[in-house]
C-alpha atoms as a PDB file:
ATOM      1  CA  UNK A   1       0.000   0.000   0.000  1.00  0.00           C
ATOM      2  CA  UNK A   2       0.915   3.544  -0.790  1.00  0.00           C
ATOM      3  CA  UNK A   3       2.017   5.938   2.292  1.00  0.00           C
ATOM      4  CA  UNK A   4       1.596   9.422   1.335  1.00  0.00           C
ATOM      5  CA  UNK A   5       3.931  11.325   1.698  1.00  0.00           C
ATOM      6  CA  UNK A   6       4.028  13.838   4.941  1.00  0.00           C
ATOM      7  CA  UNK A   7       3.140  17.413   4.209  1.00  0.00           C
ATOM      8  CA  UNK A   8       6.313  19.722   4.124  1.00  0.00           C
ATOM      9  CA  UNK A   9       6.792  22.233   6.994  1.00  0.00           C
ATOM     10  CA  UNK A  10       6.311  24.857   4.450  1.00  0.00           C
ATOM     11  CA  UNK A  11       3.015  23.560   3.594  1.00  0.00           C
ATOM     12  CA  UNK A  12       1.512  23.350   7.018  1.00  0.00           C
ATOM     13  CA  UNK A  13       2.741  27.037   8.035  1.00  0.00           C
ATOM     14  CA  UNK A  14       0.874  28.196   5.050  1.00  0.00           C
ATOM     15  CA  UNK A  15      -2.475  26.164   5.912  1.00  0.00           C
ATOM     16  CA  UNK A  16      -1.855  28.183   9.502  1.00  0.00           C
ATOM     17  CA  UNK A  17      -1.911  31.446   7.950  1.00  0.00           C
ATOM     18  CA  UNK A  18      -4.861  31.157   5.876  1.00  0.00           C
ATOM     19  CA  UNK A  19      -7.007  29.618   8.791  1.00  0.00           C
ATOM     20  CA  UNK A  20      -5.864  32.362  10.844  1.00  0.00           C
ATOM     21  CA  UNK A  21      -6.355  34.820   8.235  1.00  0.00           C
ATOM     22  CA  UNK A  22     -10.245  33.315   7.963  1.00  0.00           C
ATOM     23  CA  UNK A  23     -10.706  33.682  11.503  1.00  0.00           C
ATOM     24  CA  UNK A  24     -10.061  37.463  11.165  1.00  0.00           C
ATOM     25  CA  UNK A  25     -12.387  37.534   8.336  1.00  0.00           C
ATOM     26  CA  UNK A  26     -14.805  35.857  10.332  1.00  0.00           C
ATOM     27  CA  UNK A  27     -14.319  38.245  13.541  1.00  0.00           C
ATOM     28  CA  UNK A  28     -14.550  41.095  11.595  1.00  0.00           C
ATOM     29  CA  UNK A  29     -17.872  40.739  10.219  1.00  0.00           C
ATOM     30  CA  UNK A  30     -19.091  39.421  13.615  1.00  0.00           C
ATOM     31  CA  UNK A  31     -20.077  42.951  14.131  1.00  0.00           C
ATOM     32  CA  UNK A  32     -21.657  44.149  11.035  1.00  0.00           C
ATOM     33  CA  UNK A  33     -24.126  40.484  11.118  1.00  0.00           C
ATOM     34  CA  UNK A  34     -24.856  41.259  14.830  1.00  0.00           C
ATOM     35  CA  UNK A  35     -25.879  44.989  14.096  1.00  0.00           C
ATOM     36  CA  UNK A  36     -27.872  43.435  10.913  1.00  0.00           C
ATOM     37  CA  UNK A  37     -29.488  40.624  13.413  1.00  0.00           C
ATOM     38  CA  UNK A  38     -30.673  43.391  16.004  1.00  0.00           C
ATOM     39  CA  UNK A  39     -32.205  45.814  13.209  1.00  0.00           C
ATOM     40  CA  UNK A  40     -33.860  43.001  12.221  1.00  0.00           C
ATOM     41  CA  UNK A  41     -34.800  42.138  15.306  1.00  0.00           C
ATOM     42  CA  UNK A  42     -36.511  45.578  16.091  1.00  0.00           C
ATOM     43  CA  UNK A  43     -37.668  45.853  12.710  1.00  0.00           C
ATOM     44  CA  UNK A  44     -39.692  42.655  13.367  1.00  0.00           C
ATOM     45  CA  UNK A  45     -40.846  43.778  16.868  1.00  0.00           C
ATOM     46  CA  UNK A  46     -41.978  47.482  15.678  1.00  0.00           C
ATOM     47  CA  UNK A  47     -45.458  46.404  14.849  1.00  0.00           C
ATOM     48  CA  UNK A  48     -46.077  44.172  17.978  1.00  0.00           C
ATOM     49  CA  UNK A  49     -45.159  47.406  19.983  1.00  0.00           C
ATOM     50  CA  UNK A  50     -47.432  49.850  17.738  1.00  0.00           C
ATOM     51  CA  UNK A  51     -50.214  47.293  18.454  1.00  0.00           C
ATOM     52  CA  UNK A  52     -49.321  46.765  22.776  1.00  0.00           C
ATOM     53  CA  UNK A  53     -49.626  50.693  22.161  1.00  0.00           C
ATOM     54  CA  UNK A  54     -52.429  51.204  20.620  1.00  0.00           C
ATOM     55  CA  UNK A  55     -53.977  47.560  22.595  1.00  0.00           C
ATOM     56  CA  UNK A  56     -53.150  50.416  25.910  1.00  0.00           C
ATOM     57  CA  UNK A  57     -54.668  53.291  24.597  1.00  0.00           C
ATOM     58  CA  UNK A  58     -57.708  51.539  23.391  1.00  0.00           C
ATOM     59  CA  UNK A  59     -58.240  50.051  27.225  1.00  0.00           C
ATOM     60  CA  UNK A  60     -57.619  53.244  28.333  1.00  0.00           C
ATOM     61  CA  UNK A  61     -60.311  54.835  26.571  1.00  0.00           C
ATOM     62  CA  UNK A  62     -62.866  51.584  27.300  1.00  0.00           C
ATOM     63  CA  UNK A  63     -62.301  52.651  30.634  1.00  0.00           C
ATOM     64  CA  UNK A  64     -62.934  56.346  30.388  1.00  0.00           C
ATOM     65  CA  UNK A  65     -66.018  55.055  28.564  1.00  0.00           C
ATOM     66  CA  UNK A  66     -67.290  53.434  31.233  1.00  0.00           C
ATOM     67  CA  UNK A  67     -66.354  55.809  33.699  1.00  0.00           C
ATOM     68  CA  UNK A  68     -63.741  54.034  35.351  1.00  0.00           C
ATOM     69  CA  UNK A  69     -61.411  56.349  36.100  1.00  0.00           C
ATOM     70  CA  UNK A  70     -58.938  54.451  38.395  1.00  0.00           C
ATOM     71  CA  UNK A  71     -58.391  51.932  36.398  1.00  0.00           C
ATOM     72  CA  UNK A  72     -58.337  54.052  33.287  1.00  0.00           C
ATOM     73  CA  UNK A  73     -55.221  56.365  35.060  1.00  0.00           C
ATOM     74  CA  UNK A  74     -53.104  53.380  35.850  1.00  0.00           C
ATOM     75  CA  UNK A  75     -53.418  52.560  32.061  1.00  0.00           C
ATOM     76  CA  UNK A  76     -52.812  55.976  30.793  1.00  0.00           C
ATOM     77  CA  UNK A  77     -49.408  55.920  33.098  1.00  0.00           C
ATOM     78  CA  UNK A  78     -48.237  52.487  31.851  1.00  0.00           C
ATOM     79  CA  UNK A  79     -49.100  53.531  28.246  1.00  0.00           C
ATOM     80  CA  UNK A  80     -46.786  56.887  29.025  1.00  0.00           C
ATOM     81  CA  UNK A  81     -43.864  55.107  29.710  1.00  0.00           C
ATOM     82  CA  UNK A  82     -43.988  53.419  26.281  1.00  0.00           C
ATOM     83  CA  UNK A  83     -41.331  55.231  24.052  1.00  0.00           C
ATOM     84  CA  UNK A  84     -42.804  54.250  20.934  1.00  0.00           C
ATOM     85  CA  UNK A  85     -45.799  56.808  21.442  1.00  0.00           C
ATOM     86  CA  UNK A  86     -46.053  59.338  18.669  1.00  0.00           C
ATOM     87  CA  UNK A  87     -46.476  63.219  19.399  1.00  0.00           C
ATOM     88  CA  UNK A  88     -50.233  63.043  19.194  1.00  0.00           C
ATOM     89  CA  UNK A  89     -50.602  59.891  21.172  1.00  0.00           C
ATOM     90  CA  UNK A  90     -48.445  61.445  24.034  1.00  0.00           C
ATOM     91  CA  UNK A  91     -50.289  64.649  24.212  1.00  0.00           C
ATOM     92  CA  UNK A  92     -53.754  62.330  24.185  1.00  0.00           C
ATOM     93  CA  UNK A  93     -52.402  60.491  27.296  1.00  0.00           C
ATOM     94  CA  UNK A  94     -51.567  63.446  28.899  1.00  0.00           C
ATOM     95  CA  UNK A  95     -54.453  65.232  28.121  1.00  0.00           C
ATOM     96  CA  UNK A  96     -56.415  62.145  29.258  1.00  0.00           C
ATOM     97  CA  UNK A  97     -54.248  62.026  32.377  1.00  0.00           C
ATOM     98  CA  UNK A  98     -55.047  65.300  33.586  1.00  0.00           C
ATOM     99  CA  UNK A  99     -59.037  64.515  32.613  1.00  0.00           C
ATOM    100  CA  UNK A 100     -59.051  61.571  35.134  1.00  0.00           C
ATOM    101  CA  UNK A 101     -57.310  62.892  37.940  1.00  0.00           C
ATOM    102  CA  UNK A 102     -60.146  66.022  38.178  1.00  0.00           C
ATOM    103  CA  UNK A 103     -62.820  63.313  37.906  1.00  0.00           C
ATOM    104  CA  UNK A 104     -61.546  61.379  40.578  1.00  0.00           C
ATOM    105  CA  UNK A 105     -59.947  64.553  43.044  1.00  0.00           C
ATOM    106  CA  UNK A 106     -58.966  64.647  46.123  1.00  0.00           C
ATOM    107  CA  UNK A 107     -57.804  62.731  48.192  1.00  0.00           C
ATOM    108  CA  UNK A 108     -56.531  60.249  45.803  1.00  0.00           C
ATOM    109  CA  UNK A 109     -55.560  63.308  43.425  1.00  0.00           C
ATOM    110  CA  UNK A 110     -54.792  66.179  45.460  1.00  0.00           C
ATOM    111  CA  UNK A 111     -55.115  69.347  43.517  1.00  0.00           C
ATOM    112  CA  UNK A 112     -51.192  70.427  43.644  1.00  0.00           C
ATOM    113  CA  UNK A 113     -51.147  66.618  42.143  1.00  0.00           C
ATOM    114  CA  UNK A 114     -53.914  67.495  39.593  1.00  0.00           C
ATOM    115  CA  UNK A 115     -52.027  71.096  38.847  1.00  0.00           C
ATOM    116  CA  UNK A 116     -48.672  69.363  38.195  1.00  0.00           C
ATOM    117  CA  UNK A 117     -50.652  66.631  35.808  1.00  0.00           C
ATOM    118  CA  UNK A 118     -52.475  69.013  34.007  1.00  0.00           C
ATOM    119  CA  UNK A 119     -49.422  71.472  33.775  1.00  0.00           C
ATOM    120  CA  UNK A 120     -47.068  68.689  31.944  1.00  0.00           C
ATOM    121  CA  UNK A 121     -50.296  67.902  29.733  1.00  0.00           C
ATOM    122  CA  UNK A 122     -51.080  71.873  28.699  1.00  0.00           C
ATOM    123  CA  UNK A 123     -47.277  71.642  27.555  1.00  0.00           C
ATOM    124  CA  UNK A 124     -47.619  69.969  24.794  1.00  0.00           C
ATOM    125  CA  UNK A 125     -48.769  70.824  21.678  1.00  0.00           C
ATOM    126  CA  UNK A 126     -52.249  70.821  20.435  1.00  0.00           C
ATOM    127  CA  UNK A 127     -53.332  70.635  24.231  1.00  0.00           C
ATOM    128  CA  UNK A 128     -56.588  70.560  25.409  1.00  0.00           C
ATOM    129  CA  UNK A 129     -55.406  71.095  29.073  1.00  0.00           C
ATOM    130  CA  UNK A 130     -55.279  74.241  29.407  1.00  0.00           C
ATOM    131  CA  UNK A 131     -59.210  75.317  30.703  1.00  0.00           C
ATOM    132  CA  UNK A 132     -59.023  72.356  33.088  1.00  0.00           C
ATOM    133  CA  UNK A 133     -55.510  73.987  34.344  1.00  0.00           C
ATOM    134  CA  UNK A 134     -56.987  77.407  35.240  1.00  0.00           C
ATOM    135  CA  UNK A 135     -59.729  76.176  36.914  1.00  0.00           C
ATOM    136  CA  UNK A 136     -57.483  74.344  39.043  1.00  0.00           C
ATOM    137  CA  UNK A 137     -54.609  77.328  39.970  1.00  0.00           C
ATOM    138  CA  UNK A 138     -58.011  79.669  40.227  1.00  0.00           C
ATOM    139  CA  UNK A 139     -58.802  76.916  43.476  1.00  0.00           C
ATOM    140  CA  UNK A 140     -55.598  76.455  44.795  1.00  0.00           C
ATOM    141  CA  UNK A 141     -55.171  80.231  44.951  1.00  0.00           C
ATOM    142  CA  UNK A 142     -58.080  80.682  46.496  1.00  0.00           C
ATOM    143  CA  UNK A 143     -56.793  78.083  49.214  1.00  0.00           C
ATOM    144  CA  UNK A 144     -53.820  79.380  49.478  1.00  0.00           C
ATOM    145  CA  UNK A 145     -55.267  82.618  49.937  1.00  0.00           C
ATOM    146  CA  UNK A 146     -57.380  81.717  52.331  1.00  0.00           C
ATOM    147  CA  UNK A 147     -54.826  80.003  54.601  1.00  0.00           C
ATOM    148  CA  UNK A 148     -52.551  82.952  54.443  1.00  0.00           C
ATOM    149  CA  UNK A 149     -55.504  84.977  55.739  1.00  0.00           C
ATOM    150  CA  UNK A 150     -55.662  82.489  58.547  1.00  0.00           C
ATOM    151  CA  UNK A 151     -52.756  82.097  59.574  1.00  0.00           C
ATOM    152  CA  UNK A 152     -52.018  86.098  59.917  1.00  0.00           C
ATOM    153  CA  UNK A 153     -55.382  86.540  62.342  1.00  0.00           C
ATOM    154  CA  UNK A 154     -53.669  83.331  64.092  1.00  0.00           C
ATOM    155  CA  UNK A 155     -49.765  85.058  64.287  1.00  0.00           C
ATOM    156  CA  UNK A 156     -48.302  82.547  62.334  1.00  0.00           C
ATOM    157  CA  UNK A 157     -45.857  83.661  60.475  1.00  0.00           C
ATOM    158  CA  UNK A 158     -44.224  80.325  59.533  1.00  0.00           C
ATOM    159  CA  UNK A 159     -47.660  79.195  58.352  1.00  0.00           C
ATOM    160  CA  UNK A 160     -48.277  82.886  56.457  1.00  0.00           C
ATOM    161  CA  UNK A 161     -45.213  82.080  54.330  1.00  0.00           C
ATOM    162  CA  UNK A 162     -45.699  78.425  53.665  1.00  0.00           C
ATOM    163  CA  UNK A 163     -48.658  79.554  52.277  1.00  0.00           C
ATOM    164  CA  UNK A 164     -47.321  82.692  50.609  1.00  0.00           C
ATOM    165  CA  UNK A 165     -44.691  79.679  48.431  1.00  0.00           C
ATOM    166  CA  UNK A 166     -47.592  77.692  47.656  1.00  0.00           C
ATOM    167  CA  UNK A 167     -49.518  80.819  46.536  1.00  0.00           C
ATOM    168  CA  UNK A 168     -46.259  81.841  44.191  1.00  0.00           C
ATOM    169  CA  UNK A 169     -45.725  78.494  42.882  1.00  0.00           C
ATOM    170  CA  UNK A 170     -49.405  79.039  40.692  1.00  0.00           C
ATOM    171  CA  UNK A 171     -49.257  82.635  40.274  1.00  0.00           C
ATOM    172  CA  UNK A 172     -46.326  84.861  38.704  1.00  0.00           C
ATOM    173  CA  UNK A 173     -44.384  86.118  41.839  1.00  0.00           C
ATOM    174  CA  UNK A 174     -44.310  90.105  40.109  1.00  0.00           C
ATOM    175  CA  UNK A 175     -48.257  90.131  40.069  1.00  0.00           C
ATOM    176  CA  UNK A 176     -50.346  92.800  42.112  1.00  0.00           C
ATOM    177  CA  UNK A 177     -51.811  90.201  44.539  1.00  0.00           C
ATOM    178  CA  UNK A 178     -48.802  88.641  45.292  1.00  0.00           C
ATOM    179  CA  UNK A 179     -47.258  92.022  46.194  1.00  0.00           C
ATOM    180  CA  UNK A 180     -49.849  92.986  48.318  1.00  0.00           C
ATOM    181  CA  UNK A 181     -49.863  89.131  50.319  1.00  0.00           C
ATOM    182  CA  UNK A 182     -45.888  89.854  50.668  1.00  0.00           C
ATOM    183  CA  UNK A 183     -46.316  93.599  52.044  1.00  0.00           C
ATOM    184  CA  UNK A 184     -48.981  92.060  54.457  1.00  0.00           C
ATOM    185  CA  UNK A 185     -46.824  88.852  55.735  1.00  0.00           C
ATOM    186  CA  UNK A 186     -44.105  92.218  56.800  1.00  0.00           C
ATOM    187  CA  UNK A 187     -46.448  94.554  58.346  1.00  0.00           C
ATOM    188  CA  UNK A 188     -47.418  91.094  60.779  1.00  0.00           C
ATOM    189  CA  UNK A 189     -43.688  90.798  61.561  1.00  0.00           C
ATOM    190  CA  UNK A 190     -42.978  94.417  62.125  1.00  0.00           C
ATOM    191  CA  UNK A 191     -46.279  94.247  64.352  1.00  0.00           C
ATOM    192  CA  UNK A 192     -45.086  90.925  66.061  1.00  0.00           C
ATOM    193  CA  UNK A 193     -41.169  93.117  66.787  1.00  0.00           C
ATOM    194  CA  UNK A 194     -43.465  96.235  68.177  1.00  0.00           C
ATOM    195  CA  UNK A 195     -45.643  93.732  70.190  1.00  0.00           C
ATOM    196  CA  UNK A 196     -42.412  91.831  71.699  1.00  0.00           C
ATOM    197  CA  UNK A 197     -40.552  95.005  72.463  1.00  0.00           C
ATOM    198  CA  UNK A 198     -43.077  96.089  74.995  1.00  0.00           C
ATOM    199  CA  UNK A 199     -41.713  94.609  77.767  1.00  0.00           C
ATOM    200  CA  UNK A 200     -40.508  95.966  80.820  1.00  0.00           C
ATOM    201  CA  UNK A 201     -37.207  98.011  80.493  1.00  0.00           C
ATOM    202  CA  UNK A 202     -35.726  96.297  83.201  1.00  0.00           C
ATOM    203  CA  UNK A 203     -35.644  93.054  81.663  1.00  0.00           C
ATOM    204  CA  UNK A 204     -34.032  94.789  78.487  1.00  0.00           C
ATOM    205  CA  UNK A 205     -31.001  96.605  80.368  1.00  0.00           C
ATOM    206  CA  UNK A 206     -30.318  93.345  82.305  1.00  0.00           C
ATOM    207  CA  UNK A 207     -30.280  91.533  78.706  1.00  0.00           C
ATOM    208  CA  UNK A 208     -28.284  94.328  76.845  1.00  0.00           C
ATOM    209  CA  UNK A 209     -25.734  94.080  80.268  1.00  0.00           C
ATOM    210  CA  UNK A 210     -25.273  90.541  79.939  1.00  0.00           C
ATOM    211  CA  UNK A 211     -24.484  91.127  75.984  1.00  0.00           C
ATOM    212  CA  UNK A 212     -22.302  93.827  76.370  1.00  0.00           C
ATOM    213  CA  UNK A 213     -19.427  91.399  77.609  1.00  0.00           C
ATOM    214  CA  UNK A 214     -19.781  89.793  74.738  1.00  0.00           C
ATOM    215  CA  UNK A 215     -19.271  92.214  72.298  1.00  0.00           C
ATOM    216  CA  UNK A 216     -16.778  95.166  73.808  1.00  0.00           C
ATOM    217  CA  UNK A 217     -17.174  98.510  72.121  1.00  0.00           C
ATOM    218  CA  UNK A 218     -19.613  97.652  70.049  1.00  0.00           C
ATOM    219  CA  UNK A 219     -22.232 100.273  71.283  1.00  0.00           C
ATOM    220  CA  UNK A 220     -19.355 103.177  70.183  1.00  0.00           C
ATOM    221  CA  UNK A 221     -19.564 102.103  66.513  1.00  0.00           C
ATOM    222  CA  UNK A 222     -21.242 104.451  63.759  1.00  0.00           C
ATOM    223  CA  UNK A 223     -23.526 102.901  61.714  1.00  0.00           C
ATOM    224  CA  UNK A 224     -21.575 102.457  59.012  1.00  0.00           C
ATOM    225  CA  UNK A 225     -19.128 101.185  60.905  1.00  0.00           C
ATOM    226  CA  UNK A 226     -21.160  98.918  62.447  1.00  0.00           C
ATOM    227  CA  UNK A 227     -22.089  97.560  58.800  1.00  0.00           C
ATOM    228  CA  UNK A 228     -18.492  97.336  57.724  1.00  0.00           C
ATOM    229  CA  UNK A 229     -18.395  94.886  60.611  1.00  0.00           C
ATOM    230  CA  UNK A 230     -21.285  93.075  59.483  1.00  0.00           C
ATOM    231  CA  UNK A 231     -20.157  92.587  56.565  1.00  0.00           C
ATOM    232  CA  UNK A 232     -16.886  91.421  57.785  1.00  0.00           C
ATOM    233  CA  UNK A 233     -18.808  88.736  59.918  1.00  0.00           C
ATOM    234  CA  UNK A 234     -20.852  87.702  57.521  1.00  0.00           C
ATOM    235  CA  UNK A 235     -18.349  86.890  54.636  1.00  0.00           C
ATOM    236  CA  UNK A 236     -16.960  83.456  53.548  1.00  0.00           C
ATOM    237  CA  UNK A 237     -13.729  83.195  52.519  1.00  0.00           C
ATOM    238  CA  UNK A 238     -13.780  87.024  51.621  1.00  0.00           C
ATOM    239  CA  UNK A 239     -16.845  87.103  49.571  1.00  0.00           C
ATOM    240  CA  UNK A 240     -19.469  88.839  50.484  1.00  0.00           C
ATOM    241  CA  UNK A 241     -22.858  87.022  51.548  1.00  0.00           C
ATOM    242  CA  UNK A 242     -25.068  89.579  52.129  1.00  0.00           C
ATOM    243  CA  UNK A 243     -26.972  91.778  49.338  1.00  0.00           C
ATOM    244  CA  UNK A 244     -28.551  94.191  51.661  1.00  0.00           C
ATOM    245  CA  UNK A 245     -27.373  95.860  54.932  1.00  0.00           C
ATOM    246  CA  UNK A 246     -30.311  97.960  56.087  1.00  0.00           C
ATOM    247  CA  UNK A 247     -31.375  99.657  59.543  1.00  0.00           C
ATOM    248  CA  UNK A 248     -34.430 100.663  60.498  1.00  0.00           C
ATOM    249  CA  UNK A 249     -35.528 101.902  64.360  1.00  0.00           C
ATOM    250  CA  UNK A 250     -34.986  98.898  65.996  1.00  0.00           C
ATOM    251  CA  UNK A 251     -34.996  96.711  63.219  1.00  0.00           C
ATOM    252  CA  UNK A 252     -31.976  95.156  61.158  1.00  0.00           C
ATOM    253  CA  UNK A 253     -32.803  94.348  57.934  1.00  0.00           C
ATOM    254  CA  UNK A 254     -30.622  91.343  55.824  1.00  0.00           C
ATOM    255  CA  UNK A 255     -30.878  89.931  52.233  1.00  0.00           C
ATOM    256  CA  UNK A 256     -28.717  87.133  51.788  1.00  0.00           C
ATOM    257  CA  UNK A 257     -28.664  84.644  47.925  1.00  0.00           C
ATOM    258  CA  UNK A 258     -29.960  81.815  47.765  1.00  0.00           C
ATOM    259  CA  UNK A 259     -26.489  80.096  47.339  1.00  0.00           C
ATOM    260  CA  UNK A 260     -25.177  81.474  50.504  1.00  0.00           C
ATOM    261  CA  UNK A 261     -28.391  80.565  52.168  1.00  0.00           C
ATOM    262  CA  UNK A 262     -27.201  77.098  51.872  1.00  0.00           C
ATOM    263  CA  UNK A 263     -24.247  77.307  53.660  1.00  0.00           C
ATOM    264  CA  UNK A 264     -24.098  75.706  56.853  1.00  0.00           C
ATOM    265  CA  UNK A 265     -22.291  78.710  57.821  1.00  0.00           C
ATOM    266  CA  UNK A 266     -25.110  81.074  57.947  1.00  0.00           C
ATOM    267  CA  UNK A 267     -27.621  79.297  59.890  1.00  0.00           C
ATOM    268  CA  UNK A 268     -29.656  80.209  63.071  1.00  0.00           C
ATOM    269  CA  UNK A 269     -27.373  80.251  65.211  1.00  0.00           C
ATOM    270  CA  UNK A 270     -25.038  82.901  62.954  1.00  0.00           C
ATOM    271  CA  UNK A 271     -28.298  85.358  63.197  1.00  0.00           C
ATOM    272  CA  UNK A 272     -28.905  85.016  66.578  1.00  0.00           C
ATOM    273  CA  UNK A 273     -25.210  86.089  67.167  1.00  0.00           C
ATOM    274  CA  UNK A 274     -25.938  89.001  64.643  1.00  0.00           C
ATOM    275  CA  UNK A 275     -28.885  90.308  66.706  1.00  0.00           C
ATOM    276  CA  UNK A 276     -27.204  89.827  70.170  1.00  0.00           C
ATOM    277  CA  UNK A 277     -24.495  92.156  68.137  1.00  0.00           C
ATOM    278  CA  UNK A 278     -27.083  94.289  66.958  1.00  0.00           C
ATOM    279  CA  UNK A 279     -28.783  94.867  70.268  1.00  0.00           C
ATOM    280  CA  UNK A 280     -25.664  96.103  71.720  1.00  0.00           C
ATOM    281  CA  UNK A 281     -25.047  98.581  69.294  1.00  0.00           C
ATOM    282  CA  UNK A 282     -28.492  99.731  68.881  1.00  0.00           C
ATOM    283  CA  UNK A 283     -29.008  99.768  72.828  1.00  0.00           C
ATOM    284  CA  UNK A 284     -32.346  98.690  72.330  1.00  0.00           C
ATOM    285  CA  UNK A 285     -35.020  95.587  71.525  1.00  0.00           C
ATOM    286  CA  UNK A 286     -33.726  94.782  68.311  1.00  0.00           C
ATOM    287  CA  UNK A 287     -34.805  92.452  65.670  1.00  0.00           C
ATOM    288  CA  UNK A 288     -33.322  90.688  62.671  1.00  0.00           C
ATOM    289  CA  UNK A 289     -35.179  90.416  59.834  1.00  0.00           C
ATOM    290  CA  UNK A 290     -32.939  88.174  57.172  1.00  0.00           C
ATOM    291  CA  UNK A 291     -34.989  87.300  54.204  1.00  0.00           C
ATOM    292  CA  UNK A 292     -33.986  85.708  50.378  1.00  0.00           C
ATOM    293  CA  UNK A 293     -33.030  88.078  48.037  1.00  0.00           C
ATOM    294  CA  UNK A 294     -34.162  86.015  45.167  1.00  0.00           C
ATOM    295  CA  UNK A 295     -38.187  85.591  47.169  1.00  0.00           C
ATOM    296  CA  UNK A 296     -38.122  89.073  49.163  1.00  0.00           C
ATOM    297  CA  UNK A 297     -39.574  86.501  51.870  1.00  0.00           C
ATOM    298  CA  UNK A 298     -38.079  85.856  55.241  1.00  0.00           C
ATOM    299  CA  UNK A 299     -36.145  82.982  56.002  1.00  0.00           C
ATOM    300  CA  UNK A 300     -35.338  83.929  59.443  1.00  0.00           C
ATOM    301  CA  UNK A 301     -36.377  86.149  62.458  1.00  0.00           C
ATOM    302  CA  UNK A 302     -33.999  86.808  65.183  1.00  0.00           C
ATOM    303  CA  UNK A 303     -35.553  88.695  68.261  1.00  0.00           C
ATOM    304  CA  UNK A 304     -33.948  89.389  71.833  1.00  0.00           C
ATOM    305  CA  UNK A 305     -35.147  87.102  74.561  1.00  0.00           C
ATOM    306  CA  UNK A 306     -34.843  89.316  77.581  1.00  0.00           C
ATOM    307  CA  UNK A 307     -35.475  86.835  80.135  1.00  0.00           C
ATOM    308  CA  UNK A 308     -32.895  84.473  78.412  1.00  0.00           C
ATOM    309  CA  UNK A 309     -30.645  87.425  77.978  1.00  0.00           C
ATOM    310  CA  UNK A 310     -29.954  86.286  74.337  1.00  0.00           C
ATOM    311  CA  UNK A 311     -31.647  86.192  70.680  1.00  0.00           C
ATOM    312  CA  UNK A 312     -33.943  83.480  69.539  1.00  0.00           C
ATOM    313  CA  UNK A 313     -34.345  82.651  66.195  1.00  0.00           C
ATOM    314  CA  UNK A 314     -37.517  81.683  64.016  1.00  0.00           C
ATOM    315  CA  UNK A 315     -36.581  79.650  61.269  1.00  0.00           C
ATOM    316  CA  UNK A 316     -39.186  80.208  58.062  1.00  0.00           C
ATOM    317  CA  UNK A 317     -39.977  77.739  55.287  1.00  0.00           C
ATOM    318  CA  UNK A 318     -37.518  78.311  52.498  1.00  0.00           C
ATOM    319  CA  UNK A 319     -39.232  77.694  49.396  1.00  0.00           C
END
């Protein structure tokens, strides 16, 4: 029998390179046939997606139909999520959305909850939202409104604020009423100083005494002095904090950014210090008045405690 012959070295090193050379090849286009396969893929999915879609929507509306309102939000939200949704289709959801939530209300839908909704749905374009949307802000200023009102006859000024945010988070904060609701919320506070500061005058030298250790000299400052050295306290790092020095009587007035606002830095404690300061120099009842500069609101009211010999501090709702 005939042995063939073995395959030369040369041979076999050139078999090597083309089967490696094929591998490449292969590896290459691995890429390109994967990208292919998924397009493909999608491509073959696109209608069974149009149809889960439009299978959603059509519940949706079933439910609207029959008045069930519940149900028919949960679908509306699940149908949302779906990115496949064309413009119109979005701004029916939406539109629908905001529809259910007034139907159902409060408490399930409170209506902040229905004002956001209906606010994201009047967005878009084409939006039938809009009426729905005005007749909500028109109750929810009224609300706020009326809380504001209340809490003013009740002397809470924490509560007159909250409600003053709420009240600016519907309405422009520039407009006429919202002026007059902020010049109201500081002719309480400046009523709340006068009402504090008639106490008896002993109480207020034995504070101011106690104080005066505390801050040496500060009594023989000008006024201007005195605000260099406010400004001096206040500052971080060098920069100035504060975007209004004012004083009035017995009353120190403060604007301070929102940035700085943040800063651990100037918190209650910093103002109470301030007033304490203030006090001394003023030789009287005084009062801190530190508000936002962005809001004009206050953020924080520092008053003299003459039986504690020191300032207290009312912290305010931010935002």
């Amino acid at each position: 029998m005939k042995v063939p012959a073995p395959c030369s070295s040369r041979r076999s090193a050139q078999d090597f390179n083309d089967r490696r050379a094929l591998r490449k090849d292969i590896a290459g286009r691995a890429p390109v046939r994967r990208w292919m396969l998924r397009a493909a893929l999608l491509s073959s999915l696109a209608p069974m997606v149009a149809g889960c879609t439009n299978a959603m929507l059509a519940s949706a509306r079933g439910s609207i139909a029959a008045g069930n309102y519940a149900q028919a939000h949960q679908e509306l939200e699940a149908a949302l999520q779906n990115p496949s949704l064309s413009a119109n289709e979005r701004r029916e959801v939406r539109d629908d959305l905001c529809a259910t939530e007034v139907q159902v209300g409060p408490p399930a839908y409170s209506l902040w909850r229905q004002h956001q909704t209906c606010a994201a749905a009047a967005r878009e374009p084409g939006s039938v939202s809009g009426e729905r949307l005005a007749k909500i802000d028109a109750q929810l200023s009224a609300q706020y409104q009326a809380q504001f009102d209340r809490a003013l006859r009740a002397g809470d000024v924490a509560d007159a604020v909250t409600a003053l945010h709420g009240y600016r988070r519907i309405a422009p904060a520039g407009n006429e009423q919202s002026a007059q609701l902020e010049q109201r919320l500081w002719a309480a506070v400046d009523r709340q100083d006068r009402s504090f500061g008639k106490r008896k005058k002993a109480y207020i030298r034995h504070a101011l005494a106690a104080l005066d250790a505390d801050y040496p000299g500060m009594q023989l400052m000008s006024q201007r002095a005195f605000k260099r050295w406010l400004g001096r306290d206040t500052s971080a790092a060098g920069v100035p904090t504060l975007s209004r020095i004012a004083i009035s009587g017995h009353t120190l007035e403060l604007k301070v950014t929102d940035q700085h606002l943040k800063e651990s830095a100037l918190g209650p404690q910093k103002f109470a210090r301030i007033n304490d300061a203030f006090s001394v120099w003023c030789q009287c009842d005084g009062a801190t008045h530190v508000a936002s500069d962005s809001t004009g609101l206050p953020v924080y009211l520092a008053r003299l405690n003459p039986v504690m010999a020191r300032s207290e501090v009312l912290v305010l709702p931010w935002r």
